[in-house]
N, C-alpha and C. Protein backbone atom coordinates (compact mmCIF):
# COMPACT_ATOMS: atom_id res chain seq x y z
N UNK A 1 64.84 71.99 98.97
CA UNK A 1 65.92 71.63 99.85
C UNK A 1 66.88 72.82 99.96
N UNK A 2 66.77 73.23 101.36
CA UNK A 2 68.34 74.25 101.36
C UNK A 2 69.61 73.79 101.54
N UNK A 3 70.32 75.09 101.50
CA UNK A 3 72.36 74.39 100.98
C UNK A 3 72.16 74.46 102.56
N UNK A 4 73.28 74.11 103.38
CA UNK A 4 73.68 73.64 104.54
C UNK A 4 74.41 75.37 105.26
N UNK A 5 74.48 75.72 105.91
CA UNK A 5 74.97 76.59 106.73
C UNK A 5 76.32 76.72 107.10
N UNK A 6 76.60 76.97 106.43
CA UNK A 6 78.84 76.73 106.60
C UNK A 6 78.75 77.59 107.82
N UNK A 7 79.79 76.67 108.62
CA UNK A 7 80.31 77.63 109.56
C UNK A 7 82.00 77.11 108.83
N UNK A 8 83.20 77.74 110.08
CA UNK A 8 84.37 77.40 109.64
C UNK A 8 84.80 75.75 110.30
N UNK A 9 83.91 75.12 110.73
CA UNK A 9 84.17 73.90 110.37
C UNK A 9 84.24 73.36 109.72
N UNK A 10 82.98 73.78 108.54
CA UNK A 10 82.72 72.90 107.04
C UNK A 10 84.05 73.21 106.33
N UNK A 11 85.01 73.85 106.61
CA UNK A 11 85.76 74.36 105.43
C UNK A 11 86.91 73.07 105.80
N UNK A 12 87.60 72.34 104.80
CA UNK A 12 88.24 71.36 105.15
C UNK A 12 89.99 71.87 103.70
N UNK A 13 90.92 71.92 104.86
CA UNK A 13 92.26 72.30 103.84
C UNK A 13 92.04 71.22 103.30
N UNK A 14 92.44 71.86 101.15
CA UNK A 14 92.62 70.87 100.20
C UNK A 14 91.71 70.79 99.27
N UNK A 15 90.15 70.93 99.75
CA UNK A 15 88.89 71.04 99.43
C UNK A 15 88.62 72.34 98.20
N UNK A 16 88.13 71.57 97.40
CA UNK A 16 87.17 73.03 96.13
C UNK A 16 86.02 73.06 96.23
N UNK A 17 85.53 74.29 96.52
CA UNK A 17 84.00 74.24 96.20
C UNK A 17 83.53 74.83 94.28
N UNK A 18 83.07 74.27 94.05
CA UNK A 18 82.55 74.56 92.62
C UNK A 18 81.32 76.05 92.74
N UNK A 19 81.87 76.80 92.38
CA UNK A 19 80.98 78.36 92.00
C UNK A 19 79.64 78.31 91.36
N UNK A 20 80.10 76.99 90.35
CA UNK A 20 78.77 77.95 89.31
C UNK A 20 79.57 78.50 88.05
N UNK A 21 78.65 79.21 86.96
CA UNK A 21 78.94 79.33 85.76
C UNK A 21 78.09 80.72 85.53
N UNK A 22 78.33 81.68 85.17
CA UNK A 22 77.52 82.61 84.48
C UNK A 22 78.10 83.32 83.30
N UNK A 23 76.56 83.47 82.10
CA UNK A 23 76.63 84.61 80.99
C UNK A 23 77.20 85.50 81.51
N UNK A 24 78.57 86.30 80.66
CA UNK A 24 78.41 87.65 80.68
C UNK A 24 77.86 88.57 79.43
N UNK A 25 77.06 89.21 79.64
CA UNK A 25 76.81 89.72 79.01
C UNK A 25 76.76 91.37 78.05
N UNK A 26 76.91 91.40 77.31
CA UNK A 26 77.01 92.89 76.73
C UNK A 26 76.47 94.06 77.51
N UNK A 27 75.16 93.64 78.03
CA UNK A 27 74.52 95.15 78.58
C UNK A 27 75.04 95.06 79.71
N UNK A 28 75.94 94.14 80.75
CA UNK A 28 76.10 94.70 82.06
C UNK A 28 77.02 94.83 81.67
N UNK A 29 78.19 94.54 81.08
CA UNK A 29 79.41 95.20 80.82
C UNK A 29 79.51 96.73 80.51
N UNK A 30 78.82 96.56 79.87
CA UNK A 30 78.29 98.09 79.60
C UNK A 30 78.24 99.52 80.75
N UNK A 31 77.17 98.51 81.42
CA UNK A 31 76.46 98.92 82.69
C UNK A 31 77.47 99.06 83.61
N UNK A 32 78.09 98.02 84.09
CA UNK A 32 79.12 97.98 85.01
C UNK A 32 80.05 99.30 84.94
N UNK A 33 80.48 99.16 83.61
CA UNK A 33 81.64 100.00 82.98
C UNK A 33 81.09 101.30 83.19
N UNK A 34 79.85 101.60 82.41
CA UNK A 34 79.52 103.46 82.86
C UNK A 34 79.30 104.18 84.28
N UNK A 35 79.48 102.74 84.92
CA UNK A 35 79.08 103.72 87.00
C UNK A 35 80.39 104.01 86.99
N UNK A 36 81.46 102.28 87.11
CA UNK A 36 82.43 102.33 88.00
C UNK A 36 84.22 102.23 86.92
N UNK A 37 83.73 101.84 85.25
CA UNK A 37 84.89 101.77 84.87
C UNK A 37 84.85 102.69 83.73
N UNK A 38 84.55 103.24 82.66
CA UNK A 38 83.99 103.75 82.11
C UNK A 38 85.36 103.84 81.07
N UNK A 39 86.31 103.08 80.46
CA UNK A 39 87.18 103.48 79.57
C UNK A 39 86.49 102.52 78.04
N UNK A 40 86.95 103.14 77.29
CA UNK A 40 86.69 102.51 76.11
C UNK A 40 86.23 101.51 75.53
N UNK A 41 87.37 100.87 76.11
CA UNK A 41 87.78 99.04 75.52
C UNK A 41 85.81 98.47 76.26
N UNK A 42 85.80 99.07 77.80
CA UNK A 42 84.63 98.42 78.68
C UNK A 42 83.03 98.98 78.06
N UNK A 43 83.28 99.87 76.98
CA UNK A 43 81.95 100.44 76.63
C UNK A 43 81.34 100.18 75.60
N UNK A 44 82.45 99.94 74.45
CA UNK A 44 81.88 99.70 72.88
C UNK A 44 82.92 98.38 72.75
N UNK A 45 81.85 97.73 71.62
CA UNK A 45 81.98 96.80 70.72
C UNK A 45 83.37 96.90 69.83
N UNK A 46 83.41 98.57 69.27
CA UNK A 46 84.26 98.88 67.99
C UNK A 46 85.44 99.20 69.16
N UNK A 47 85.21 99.77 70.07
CA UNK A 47 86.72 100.43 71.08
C UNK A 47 87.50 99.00 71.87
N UNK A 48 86.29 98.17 71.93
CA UNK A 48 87.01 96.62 72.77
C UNK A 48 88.20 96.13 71.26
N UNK A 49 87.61 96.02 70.11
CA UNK A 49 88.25 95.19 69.10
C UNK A 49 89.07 95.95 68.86
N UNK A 50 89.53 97.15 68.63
CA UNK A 50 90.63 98.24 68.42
C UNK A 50 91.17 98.46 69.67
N UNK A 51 91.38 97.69 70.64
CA UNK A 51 92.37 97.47 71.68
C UNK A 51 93.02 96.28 71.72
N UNK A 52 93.76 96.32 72.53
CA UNK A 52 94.75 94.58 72.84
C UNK A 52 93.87 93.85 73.44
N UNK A 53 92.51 93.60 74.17
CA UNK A 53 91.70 93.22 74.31
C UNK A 53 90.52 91.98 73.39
N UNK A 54 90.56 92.48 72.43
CA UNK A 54 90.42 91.80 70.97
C UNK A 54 88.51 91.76 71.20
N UNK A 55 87.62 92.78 71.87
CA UNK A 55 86.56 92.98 72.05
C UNK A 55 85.96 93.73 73.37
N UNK A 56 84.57 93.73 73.34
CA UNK A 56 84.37 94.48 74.94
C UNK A 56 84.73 93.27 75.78
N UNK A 57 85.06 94.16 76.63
CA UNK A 57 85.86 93.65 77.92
C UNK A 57 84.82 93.90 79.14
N UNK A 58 84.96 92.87 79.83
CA UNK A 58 84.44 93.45 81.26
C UNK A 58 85.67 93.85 81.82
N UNK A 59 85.46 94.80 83.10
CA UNK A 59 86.49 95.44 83.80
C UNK A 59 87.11 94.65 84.43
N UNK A 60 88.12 94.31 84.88
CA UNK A 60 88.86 93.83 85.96
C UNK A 60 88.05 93.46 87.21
N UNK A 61 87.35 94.29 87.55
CA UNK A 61 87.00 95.03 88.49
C UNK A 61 85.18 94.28 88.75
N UNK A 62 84.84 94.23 87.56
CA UNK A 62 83.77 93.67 87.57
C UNK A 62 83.96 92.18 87.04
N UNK A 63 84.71 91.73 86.89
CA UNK A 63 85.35 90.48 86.93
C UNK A 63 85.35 89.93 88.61
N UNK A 64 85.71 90.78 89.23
CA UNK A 64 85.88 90.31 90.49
C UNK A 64 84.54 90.69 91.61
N UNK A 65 83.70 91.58 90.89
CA UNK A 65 82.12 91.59 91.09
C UNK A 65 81.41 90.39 90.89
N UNK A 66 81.74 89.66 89.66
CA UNK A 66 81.31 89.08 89.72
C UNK A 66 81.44 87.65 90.25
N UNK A 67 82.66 86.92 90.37
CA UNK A 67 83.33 86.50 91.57
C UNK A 67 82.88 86.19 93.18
N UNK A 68 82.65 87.81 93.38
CA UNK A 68 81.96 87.94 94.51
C UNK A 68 80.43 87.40 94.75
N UNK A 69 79.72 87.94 93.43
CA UNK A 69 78.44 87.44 93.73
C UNK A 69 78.15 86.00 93.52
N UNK A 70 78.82 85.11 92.80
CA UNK A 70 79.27 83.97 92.60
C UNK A 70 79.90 83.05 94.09
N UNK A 71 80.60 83.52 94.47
CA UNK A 71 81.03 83.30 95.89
C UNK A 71 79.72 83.47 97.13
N UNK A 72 78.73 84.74 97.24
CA UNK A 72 77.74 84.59 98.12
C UNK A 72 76.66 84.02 97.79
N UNK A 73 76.45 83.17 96.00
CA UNK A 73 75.53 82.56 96.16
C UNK A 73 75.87 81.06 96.64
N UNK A 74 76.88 80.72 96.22
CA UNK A 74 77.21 79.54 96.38
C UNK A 74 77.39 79.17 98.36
N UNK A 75 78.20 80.39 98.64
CA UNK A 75 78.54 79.70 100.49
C UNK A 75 78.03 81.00 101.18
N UNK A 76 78.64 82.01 100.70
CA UNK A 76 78.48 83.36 101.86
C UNK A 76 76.88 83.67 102.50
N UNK A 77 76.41 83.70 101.52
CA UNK A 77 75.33 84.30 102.11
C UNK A 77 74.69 83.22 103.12
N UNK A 78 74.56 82.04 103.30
CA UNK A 78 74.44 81.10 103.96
C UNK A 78 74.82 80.32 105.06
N UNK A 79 76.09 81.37 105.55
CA UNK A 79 77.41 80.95 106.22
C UNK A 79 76.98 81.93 107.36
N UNK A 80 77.92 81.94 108.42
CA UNK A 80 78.22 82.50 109.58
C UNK A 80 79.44 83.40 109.23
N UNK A 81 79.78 84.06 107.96
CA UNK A 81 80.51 84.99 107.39
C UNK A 81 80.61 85.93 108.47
N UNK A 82 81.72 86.67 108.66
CA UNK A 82 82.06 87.85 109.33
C UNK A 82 82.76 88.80 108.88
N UNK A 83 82.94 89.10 107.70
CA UNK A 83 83.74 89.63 106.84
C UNK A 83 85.10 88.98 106.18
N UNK A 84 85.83 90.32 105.74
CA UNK A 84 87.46 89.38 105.29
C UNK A 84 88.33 90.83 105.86
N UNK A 85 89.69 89.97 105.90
CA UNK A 85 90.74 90.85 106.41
C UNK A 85 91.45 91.68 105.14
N UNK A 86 90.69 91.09 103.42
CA UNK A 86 91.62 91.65 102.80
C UNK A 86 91.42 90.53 101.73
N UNK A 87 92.30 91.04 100.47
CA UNK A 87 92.65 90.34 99.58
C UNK A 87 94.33 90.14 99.12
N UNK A 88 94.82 89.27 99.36
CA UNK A 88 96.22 89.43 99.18
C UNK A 88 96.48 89.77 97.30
N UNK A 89 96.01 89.25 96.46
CA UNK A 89 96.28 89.48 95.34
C UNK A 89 94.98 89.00 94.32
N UNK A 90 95.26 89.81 93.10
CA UNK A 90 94.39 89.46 92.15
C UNK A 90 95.25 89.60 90.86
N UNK A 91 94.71 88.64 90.20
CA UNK A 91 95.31 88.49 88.92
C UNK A 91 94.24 88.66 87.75
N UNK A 92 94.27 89.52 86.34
CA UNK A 92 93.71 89.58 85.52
C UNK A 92 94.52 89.03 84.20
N UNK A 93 93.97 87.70 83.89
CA UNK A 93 94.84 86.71 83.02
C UNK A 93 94.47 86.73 81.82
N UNK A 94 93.48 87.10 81.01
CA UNK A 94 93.16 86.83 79.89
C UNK A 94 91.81 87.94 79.86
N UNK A 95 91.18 88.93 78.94
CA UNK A 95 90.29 89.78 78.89
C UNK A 95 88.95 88.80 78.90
N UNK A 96 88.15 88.86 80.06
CA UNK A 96 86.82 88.50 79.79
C UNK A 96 85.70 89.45 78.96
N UNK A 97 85.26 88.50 77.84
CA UNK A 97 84.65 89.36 77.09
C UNK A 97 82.89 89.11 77.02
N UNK A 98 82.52 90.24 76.73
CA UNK A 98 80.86 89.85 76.34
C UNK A 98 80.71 88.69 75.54
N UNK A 99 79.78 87.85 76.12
CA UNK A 99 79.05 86.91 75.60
C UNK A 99 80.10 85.37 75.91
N UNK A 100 80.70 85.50 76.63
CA UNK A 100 81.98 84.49 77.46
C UNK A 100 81.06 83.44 78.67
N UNK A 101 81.04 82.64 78.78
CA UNK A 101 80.87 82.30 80.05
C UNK A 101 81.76 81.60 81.02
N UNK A 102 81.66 82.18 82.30
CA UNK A 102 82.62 82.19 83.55
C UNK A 102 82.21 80.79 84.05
N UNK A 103 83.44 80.60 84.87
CA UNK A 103 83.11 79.62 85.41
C UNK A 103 83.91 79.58 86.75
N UNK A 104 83.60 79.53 88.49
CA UNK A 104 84.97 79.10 88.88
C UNK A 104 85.22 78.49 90.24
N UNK A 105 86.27 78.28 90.90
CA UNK A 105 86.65 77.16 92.26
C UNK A 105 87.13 78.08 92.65
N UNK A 106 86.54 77.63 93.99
CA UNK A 106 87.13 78.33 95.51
C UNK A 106 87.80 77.14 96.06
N UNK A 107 89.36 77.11 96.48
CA UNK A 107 90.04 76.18 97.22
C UNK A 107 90.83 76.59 98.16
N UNK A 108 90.43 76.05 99.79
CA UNK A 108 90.62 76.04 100.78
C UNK A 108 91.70 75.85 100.90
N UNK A 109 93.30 76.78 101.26
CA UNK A 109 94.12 76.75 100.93
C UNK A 109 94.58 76.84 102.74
N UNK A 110 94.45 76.72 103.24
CA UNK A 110 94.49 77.27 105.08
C UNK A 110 93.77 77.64 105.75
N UNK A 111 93.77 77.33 107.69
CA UNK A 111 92.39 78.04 108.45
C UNK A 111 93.47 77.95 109.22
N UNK A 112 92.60 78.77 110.63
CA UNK A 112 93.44 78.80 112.00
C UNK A 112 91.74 79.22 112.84
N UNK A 113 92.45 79.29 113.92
CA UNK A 113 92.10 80.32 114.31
C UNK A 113 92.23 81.22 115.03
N UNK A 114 91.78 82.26 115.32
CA UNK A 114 92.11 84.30 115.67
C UNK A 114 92.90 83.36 117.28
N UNK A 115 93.92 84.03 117.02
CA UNK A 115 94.64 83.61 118.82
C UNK A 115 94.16 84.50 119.64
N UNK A 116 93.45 86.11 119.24
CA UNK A 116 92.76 86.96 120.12
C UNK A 116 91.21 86.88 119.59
N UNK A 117 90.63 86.49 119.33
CA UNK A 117 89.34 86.01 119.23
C UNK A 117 88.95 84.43 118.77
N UNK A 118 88.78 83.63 119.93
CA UNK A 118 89.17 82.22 119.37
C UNK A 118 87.37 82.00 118.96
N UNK A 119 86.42 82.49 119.02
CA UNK A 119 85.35 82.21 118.32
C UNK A 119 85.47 82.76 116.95
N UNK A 120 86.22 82.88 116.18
CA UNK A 120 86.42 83.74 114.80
C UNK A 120 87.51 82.72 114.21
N UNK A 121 87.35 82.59 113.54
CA UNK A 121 88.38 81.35 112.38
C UNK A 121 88.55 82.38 110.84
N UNK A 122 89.70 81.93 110.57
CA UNK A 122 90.55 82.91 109.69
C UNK A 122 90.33 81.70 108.49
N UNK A 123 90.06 81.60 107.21
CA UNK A 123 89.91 80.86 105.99
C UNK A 123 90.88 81.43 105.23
N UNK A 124 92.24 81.29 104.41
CA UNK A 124 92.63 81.24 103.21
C UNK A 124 92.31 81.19 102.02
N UNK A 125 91.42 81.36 101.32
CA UNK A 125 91.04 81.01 99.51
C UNK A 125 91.82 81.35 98.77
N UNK A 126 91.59 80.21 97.74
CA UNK A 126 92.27 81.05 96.00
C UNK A 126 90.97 80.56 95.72
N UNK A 127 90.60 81.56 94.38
CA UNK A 127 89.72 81.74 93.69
C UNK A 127 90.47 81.82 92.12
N UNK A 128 89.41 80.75 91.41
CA UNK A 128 90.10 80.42 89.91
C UNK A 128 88.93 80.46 89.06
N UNK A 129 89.48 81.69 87.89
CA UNK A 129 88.02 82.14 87.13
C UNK A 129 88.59 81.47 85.87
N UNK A 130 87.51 80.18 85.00
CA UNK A 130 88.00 80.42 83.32
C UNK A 130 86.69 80.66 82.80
N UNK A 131 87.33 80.67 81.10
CA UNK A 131 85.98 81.20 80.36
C UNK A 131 85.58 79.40 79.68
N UNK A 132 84.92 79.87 78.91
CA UNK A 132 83.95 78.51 78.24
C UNK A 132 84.70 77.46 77.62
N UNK A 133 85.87 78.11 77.19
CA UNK A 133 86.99 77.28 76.64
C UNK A 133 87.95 76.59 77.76
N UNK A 134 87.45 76.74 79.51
CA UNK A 134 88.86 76.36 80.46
C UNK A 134 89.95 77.06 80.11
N UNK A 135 90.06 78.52 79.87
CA UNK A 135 91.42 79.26 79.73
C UNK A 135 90.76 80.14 80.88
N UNK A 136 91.71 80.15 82.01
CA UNK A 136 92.46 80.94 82.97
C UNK A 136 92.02 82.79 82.51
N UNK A 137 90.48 83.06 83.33
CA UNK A 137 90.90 84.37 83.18
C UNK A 137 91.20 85.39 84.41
N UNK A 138 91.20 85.19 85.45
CA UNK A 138 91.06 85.65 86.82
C UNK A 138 91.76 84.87 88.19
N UNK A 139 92.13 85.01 88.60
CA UNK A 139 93.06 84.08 89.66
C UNK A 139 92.92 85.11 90.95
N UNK A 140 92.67 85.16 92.39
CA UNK A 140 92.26 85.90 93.47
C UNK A 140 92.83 84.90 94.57
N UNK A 141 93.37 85.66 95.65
CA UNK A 141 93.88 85.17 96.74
C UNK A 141 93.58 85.57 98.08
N UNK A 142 92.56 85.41 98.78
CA UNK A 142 92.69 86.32 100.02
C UNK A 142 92.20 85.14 101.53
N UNK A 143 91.53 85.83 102.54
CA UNK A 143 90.74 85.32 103.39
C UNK A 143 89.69 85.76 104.13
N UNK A 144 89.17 84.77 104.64
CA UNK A 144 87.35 85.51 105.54
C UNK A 144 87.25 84.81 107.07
N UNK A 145 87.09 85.86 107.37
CA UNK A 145 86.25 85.18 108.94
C UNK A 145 85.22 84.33 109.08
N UNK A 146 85.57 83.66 109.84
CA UNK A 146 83.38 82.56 110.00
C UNK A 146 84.12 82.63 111.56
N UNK A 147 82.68 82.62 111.77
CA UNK A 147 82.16 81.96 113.12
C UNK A 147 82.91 80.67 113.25
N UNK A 148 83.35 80.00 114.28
CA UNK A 148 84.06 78.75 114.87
C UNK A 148 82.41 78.35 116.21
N UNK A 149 82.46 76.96 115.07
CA UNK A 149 81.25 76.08 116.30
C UNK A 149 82.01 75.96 117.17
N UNK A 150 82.27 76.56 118.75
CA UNK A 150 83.49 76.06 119.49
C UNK A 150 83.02 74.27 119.88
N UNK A 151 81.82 73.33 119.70
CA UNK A 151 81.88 72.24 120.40
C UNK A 151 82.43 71.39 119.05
N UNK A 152 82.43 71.50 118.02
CA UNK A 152 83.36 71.21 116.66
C UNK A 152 84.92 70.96 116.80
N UNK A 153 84.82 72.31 117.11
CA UNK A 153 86.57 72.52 116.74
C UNK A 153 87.72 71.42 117.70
């Protein structure tokens, strides 16, 4: 059975979609960290616990990698996506660490649509990351384009 095809109709203000859950794990932290973050705390075991961190850390950065890929398995890739205008904010709340598992909600916080492109609909999200325990590690705010079914709307 396939997931359904979001356009920006399906998106309803008020609404959460549930993400999903993933391992993080030691070797992509790792991994992640030696392309794109490469400081200490993100590389070793002994440099994560001898920081304020209290172990390896994934990056910020790959926190919100992963987020992302979490987000296109669940709707994007399946959708009438057209990009995003941006991210208004991101929050890094608590160090996600190796061997943690993520968890998180996308909630439909506003839509419109484009007053100069009325086939294009503007989406609002917050995005809410915790770890295995439900503690708050990631919080994201932005929006995306979809396609508008115009006989829907």
């Amino acid at each position: 059975m396939s997931q359904p095809h979001f356009t920006y109709n399906d998106f309803i203000v008020g609404d959460s979609l549930q993400l999903g859950s993933r391992l993080v794990t030691a070797e992509e932290v790792i991994a992640f960290a030696s392309e794109f973050d490469p400081q200490p705390f993100h590389m070793s075991e002994e440099a994560g616990k001898a920081s304020i961190l209290g172990g390896l850390s994934a990056s910020g950065w790959h926190t919100c990698a992963m987020l992302m890929r979490m987000m296109a398995d669940r709707f994007i890739s399946n959708s009438d996506s057209q990009g995003a205008p941006g991210v208004e904010y991101v929050k890094w709340l608590k160090p996600v660490l190796a061997g943690d598992t993520i968890s998180a909600t996308t909630t439909v916080l506003e839509k419109r649509i484009s007053r100069s492109q009325p086939a294009l609909g503007i989406i609002r999200l917050n995005h809410k990351i915790t770890n295995q325990n439900d503690i708050p590690v990631c919080e994201a705010q932005g929006s995306i384009f979809m396609r508008v079914n115009i006989q829907e709307a």
